[in-house]
Protein backbone atom coordinates (compact mmCIF):
# COMPACT_ATOMS: atom_id res chain seq x y z
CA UNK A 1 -219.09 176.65 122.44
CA UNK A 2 -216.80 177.65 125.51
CA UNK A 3 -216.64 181.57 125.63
CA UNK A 4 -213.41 183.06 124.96
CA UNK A 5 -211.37 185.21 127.82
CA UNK A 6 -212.68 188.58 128.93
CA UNK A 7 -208.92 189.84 128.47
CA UNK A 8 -205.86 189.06 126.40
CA UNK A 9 -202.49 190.45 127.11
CA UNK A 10 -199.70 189.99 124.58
CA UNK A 11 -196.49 189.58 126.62
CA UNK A 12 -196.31 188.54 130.07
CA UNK A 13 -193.59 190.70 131.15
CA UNK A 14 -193.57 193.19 134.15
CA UNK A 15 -196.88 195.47 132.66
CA UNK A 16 -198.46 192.37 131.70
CA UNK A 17 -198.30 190.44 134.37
CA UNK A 18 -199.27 192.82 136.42
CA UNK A 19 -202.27 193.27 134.48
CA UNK A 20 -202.74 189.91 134.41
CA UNK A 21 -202.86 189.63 138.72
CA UNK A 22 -205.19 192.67 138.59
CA UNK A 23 -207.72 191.41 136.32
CA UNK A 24 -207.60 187.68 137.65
CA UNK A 25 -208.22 189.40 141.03
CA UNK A 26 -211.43 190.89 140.24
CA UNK A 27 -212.70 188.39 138.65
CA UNK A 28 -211.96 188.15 135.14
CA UNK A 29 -210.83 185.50 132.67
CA UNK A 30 -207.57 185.78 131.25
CA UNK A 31 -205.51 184.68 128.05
CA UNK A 32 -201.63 185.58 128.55
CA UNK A 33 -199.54 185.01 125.46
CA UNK A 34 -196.03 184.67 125.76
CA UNK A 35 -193.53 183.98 123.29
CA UNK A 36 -190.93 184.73 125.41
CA UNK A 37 -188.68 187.27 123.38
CA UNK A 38 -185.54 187.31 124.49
CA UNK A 39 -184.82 191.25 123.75
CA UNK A 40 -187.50 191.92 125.85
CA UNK A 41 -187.66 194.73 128.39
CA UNK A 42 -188.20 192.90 131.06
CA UNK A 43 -185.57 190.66 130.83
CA UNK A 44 -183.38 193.28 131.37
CA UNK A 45 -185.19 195.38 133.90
CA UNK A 46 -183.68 196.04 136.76
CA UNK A 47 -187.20 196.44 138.67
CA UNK A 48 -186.06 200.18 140.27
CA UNK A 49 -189.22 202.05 141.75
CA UNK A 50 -188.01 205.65 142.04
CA UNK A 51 -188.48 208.60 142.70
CA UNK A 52 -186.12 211.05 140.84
CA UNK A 53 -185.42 210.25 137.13
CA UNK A 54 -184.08 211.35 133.58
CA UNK A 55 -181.29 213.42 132.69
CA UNK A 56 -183.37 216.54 134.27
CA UNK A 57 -183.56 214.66 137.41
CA UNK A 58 -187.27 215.08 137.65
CA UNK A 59 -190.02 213.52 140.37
CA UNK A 60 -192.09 211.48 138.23
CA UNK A 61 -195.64 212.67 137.77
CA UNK A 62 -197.98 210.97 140.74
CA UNK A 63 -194.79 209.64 142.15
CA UNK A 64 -196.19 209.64 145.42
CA UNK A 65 -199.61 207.57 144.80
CA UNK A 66 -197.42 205.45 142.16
CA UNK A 67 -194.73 204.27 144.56
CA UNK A 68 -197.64 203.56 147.13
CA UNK A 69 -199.59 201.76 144.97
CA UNK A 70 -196.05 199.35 143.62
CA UNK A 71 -195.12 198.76 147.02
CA UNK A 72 -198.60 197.39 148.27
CA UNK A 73 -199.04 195.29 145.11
CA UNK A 74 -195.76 193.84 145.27
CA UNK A 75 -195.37 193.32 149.20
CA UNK A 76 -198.91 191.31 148.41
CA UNK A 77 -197.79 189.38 146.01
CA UNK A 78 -195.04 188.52 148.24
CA UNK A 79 -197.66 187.42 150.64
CA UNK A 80 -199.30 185.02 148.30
CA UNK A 81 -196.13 182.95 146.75
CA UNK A 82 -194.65 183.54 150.35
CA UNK A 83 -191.33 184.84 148.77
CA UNK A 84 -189.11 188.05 149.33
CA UNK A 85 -189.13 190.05 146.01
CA UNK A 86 -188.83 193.96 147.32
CA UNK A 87 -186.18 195.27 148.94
CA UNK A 88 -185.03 198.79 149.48
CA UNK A 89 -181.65 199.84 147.96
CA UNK A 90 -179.84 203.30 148.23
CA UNK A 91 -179.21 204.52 144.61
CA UNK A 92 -176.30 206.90 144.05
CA UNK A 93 -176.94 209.30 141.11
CA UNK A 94 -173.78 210.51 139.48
CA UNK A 95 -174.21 214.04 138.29
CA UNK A 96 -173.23 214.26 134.14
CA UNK A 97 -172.64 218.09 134.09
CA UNK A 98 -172.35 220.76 136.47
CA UNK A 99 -175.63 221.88 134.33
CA UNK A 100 -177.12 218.71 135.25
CA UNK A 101 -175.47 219.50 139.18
CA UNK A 102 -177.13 223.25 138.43
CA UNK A 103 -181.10 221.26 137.45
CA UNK A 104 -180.60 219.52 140.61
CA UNK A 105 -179.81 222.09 142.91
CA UNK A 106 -182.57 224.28 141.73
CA UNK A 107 -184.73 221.14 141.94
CA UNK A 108 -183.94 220.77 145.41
CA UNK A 109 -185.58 224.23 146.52
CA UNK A 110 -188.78 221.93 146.53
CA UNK A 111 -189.76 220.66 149.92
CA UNK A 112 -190.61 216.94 148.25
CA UNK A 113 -187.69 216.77 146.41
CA UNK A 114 -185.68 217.76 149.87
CA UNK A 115 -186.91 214.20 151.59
CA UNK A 116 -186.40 212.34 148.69
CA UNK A 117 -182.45 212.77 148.79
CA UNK A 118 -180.42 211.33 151.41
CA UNK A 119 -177.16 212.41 150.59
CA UNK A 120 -175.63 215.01 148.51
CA UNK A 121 -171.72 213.60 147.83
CA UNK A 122 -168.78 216.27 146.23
CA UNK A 123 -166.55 214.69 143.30
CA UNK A 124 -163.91 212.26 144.56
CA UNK A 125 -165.86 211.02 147.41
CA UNK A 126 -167.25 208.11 146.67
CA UNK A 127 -163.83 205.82 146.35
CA UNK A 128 -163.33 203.74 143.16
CA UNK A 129 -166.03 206.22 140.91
CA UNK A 130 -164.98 208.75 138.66
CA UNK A 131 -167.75 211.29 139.73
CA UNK A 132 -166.38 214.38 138.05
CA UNK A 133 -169.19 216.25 139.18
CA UNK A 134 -170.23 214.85 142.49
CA UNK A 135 -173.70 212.85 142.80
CA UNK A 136 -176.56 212.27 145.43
CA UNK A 137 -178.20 209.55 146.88
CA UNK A 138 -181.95 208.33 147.10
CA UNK A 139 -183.77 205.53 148.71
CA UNK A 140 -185.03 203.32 145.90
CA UNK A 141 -187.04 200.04 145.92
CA UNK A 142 -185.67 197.04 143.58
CA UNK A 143 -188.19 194.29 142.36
CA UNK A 144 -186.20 191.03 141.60
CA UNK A 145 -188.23 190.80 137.99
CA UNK A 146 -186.76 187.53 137.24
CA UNK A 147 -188.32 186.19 140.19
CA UNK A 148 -191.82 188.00 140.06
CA UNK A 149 -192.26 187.10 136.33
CA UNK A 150 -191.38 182.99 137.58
CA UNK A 151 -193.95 183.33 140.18
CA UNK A 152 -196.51 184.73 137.38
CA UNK A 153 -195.85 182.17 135.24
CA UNK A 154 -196.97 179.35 137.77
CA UNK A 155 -200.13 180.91 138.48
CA UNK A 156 -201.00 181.59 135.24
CA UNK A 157 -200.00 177.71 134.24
CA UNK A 158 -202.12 176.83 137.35
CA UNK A 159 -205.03 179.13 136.04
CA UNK A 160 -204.65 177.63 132.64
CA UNK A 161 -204.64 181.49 131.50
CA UNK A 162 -200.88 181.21 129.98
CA UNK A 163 -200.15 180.19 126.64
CA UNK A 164 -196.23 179.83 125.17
CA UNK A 165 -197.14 181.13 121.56
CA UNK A 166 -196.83 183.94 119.34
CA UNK A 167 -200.26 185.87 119.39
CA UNK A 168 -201.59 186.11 115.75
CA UNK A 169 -203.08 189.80 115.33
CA UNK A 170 -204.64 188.87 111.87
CA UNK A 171 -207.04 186.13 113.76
CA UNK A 172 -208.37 189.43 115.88
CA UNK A 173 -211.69 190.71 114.23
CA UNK A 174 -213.06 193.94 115.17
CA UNK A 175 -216.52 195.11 115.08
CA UNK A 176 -218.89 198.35 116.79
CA UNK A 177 -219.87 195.48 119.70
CA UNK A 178 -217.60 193.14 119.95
CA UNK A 179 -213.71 192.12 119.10
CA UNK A 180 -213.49 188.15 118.68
């Protein structure tokens, strides 16, 4: 009897894939099933890697080790299907409120929120946006998903590790040593 994978992942969208590259990298086998849902999240990412976020304009938690750790794995990956899928984009934040205007000022006291905006802009001037509040502007990355999920797909086909099917939960059996 062949031995099953080490790993399955259910849904080979951006968290799975990346999964996927991760655990193929060190060595292990993988099973990727993909029915390819078409309300998925991924399909309507838009692939943004930043840094301030939510309607209280936060700094993610570990943004700085996250954002290190994103770029690196995707300007690899770009290195190994030899195809641009980063690039950096400045992202204008329109402000909702002045209390939303008041979080981010106070916000901005902190020295690592300082460097991440570029730009601070007053209402009216950006031309053609109705930005009744003003906004601000940070450097963001963009991932072209739709491209990075193609390029997945391949080497998972090529790895015979990707399989176009539903996954059925009731086949899983679970047990104190082992899940089969």
């Amino acid at each position: 009897m062949t031995p099953g994978p080490d790993f399955i992942i259910v849904g080979q969208g951006l968290a799975g894939s990346v999964l996927a590259l991760n655990l193929i990298e060190a060595g292990a086998k993988v099973e990727v099933f993909d029915c390819q849902l078409l309300g998925r999240s991924s399909s309507v990412s838009q692939g943004l890697v930043n840094s301030i976020s939510g309607l209280r304009l936060n700094i993610p938690w570990a943004w700085e080790p996250a954002a290190f750790e994103s770029l690196q794995f995707f300007t690899g990956f770009e290195q190994v299907v030899s195809k641009k899928l980063i690039k950096k984009r400045n992202c204008i934040r329109l402000f909702r409120s002045l209390n939303q205007k008041a979080i981010f000022e106070k916000n901005c006291l902190n020295r690592v929120y300082q460097k991440l905006v570029k730009k601070v802009s007053s209402p009216g001037e950006i031309i053609d946006i109705e930005d009744n509040f003003g906004s601000f502007t940070t450097q963001t990355y963009q991932v072209d998903v739709k491209a990075f999920l193609c390029c997945v797909k391949h080497i998972l086909i090529e790895k015979q590790a990707y399989r176009k099917e539903k996954f059925d939960y009731s086949s899983v059996s679970i047990d104190k040593e082992t899940v089969s």
